[in-house]
C-alpha atoms as a PDB file:
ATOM      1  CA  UNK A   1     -67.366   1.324 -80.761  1.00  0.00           C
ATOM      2  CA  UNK A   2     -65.085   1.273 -78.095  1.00  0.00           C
ATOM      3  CA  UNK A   3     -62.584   3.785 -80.247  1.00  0.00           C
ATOM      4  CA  UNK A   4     -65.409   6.059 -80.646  1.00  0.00           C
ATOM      5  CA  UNK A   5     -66.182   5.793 -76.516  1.00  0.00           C
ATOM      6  CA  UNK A   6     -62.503   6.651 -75.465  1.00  0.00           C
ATOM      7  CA  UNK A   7     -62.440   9.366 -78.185  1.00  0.00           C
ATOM      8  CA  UNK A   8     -65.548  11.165 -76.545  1.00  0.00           C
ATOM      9  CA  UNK A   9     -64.023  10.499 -72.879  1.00  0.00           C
ATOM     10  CA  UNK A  10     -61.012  12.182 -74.174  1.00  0.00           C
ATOM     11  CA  UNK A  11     -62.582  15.217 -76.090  1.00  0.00           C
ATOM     12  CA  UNK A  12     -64.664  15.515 -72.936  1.00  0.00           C
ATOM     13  CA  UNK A  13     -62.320  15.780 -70.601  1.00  0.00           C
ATOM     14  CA  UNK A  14     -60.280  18.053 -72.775  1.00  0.00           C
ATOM     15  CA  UNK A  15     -62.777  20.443 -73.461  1.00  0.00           C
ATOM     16  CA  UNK A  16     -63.810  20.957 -69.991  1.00  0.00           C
ATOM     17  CA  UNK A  17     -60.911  21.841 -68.898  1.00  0.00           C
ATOM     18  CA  UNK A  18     -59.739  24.421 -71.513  1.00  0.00           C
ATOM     19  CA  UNK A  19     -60.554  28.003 -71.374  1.00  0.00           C
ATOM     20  CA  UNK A  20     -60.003  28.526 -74.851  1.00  0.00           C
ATOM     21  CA  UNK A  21     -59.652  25.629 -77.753  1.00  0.00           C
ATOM     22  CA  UNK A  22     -58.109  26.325 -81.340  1.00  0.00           C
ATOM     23  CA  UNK A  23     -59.031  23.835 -84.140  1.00  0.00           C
ATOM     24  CA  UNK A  24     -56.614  23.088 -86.648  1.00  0.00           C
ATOM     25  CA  UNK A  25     -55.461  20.243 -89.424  1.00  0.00           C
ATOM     26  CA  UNK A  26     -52.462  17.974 -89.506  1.00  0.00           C
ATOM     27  CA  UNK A  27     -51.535  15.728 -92.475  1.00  0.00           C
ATOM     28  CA  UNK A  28     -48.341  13.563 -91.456  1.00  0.00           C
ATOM     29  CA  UNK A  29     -46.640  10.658 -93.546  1.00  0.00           C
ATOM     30  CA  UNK A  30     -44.847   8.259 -91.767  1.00  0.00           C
ATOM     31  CA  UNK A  31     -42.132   5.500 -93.635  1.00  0.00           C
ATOM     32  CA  UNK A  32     -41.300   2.330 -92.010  1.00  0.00           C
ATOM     33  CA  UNK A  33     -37.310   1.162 -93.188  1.00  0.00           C
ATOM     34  CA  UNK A  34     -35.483  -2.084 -92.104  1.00  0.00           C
ATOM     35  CA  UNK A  35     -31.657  -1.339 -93.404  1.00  0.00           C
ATOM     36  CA  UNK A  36     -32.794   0.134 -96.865  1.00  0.00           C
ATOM     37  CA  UNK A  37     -35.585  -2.046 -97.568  1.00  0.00           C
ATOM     38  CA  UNK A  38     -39.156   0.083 -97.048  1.00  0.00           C
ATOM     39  CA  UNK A  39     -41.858  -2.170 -94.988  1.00  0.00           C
ATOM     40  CA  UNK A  40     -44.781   0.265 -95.016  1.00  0.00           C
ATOM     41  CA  UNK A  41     -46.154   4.003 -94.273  1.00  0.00           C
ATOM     42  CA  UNK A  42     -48.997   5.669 -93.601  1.00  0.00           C
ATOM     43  CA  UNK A  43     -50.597   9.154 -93.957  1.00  0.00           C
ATOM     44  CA  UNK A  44     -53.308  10.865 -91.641  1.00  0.00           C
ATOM     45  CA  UNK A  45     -55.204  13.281 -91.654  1.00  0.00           C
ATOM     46  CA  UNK A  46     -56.492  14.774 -88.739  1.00  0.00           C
ATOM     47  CA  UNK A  47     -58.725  17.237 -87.394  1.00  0.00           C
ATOM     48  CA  UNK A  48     -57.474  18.723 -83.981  1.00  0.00           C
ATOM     49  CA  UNK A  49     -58.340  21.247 -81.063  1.00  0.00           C
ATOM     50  CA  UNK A  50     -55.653  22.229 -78.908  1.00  0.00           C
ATOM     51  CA  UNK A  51     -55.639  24.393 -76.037  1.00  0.00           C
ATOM     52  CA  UNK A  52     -53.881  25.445 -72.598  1.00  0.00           C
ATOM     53  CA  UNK A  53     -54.198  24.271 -69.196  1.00  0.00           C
ATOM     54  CA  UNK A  54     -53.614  26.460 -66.606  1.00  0.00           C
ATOM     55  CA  UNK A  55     -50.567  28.718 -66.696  1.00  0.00           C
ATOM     56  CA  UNK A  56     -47.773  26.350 -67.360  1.00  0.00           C
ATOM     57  CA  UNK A  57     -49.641  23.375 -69.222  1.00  0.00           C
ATOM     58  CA  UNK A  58     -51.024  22.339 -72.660  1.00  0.00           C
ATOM     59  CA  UNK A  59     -53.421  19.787 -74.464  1.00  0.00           C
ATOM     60  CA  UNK A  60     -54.748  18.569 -77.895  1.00  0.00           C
ATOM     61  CA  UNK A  61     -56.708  15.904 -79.252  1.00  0.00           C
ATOM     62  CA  UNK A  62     -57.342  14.795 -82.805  1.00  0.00           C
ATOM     63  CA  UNK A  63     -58.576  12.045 -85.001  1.00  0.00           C
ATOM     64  CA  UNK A  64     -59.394  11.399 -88.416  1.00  0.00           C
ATOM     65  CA  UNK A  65     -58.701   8.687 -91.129  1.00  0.00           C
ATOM     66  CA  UNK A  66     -54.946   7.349 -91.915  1.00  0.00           C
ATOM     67  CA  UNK A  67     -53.910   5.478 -95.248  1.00  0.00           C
ATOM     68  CA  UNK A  68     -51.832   2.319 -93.978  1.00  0.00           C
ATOM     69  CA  UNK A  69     -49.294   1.599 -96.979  1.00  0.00           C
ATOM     70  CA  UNK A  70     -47.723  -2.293 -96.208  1.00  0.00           C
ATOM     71  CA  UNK A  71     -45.168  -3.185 -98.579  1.00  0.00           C
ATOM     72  CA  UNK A  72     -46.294  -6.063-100.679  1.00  0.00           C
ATOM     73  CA  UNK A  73     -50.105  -5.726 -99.862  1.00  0.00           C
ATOM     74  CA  UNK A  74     -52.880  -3.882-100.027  1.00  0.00           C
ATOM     75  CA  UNK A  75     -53.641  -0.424 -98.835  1.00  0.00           C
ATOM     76  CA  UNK A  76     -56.757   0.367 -96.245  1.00  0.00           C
ATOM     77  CA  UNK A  77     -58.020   3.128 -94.741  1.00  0.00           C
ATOM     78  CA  UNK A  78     -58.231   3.150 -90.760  1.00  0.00           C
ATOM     79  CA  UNK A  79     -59.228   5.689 -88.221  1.00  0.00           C
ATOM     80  CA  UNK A  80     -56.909   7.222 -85.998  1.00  0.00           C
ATOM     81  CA  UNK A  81     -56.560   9.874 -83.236  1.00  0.00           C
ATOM     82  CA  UNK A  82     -54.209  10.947 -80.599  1.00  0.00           C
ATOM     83  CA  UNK A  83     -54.138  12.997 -77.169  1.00  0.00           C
ATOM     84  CA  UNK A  84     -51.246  14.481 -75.018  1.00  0.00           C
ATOM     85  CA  UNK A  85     -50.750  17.075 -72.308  1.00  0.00           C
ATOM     86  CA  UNK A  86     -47.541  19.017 -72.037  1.00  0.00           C
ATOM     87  CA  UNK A  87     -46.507  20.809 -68.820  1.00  0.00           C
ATOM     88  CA  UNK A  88     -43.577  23.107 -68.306  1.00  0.00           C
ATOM     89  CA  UNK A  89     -41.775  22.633 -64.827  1.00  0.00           C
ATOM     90  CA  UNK A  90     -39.221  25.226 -65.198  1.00  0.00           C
ATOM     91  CA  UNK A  91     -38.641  27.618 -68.083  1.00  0.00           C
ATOM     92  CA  UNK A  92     -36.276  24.481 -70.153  1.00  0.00           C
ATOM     93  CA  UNK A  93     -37.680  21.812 -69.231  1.00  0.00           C
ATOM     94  CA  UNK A  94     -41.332  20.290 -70.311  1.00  0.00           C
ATOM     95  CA  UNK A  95     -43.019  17.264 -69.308  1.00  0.00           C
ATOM     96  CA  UNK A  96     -45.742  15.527 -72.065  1.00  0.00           C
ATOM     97  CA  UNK A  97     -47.791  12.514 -72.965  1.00  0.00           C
ATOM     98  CA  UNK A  98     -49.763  11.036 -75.585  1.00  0.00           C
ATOM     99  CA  UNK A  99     -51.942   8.114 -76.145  1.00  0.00           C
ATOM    100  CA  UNK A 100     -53.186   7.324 -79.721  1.00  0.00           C
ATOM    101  CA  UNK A 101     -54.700   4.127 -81.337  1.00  0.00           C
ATOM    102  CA  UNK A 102     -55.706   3.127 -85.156  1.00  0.00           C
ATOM    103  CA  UNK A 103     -58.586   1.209 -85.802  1.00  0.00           C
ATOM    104  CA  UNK A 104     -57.591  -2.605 -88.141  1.00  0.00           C
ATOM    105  CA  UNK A 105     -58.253  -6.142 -87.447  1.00  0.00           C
ATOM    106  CA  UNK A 106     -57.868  -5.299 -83.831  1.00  0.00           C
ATOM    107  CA  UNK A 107     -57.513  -1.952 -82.754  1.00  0.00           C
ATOM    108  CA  UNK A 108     -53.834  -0.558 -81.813  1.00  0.00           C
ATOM    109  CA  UNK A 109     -53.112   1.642 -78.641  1.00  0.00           C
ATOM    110  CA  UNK A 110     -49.768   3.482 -78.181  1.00  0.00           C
ATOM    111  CA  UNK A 111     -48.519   5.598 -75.173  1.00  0.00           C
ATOM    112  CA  UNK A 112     -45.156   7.800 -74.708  1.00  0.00           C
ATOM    113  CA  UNK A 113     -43.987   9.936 -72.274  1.00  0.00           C
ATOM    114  CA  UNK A 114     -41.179  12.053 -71.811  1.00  0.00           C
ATOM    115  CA  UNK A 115     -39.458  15.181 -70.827  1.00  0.00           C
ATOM    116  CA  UNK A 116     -37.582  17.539 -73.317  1.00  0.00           C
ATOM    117  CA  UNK A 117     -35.108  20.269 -71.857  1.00  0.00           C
ATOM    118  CA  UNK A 118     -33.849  23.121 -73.683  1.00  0.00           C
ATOM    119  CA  UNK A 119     -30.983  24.974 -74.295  1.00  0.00           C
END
């Protein structure tokens, strides 16, 4: 339930503040190595909207349900989602952020940040 809260807050917020929001799909897989031994994966699928803020700035959000793949175990299906914000400062360098979380025994949160300059 409290997934399902933030989610809303989030699509909220983003939606009110876009002028225009395109949907779109992302499938990613994801594999987990320690030296060459695999420890686990996932794939998601997620539904998305993304759209721009302001002149210089960008959003998205998206969700949807993610196969976890543990080496050794069982597979289960969680839900997942993620939202960021992207803001260029000068015409190399961007700032972003995202937050995400996957549903499980107890629900996981993540956060990055970070700034990418380009040549």
């Amino acid at each position: 339930m409290k997934t399902a809260i933030i989610l809303g807050s989030i699509l909220g917020l983003a939606h009110g503040t876009a002028a225009f929001a395109a949907p779109y799909v992302e499938v990613e897989s994801n594999s987990s190595f320690t030296g060459n031994d695999y420890t686990g994966g996932s794939i998601y699928s997620h539904g998305g909207y993304e759209g721009e803020l302001g002149e210089n700035g960008s959003w998205f959000v998206q969700a949807g349900p993610e196969l976890v793949l543990t080496d050794g175990a069982k597979s289960e299906v969680e839900f997942s989602g993620k939202a960021g914000t992207s803001f260029d400062i000068t015409e190399s360098t961007e700032l972003y952020n995202e937050v995400s979380f996957i549903t499980g025994s107890e629900t996981s949160y993540g956060v990055k940040a970070g700034v990418r300059y380009s040549f």
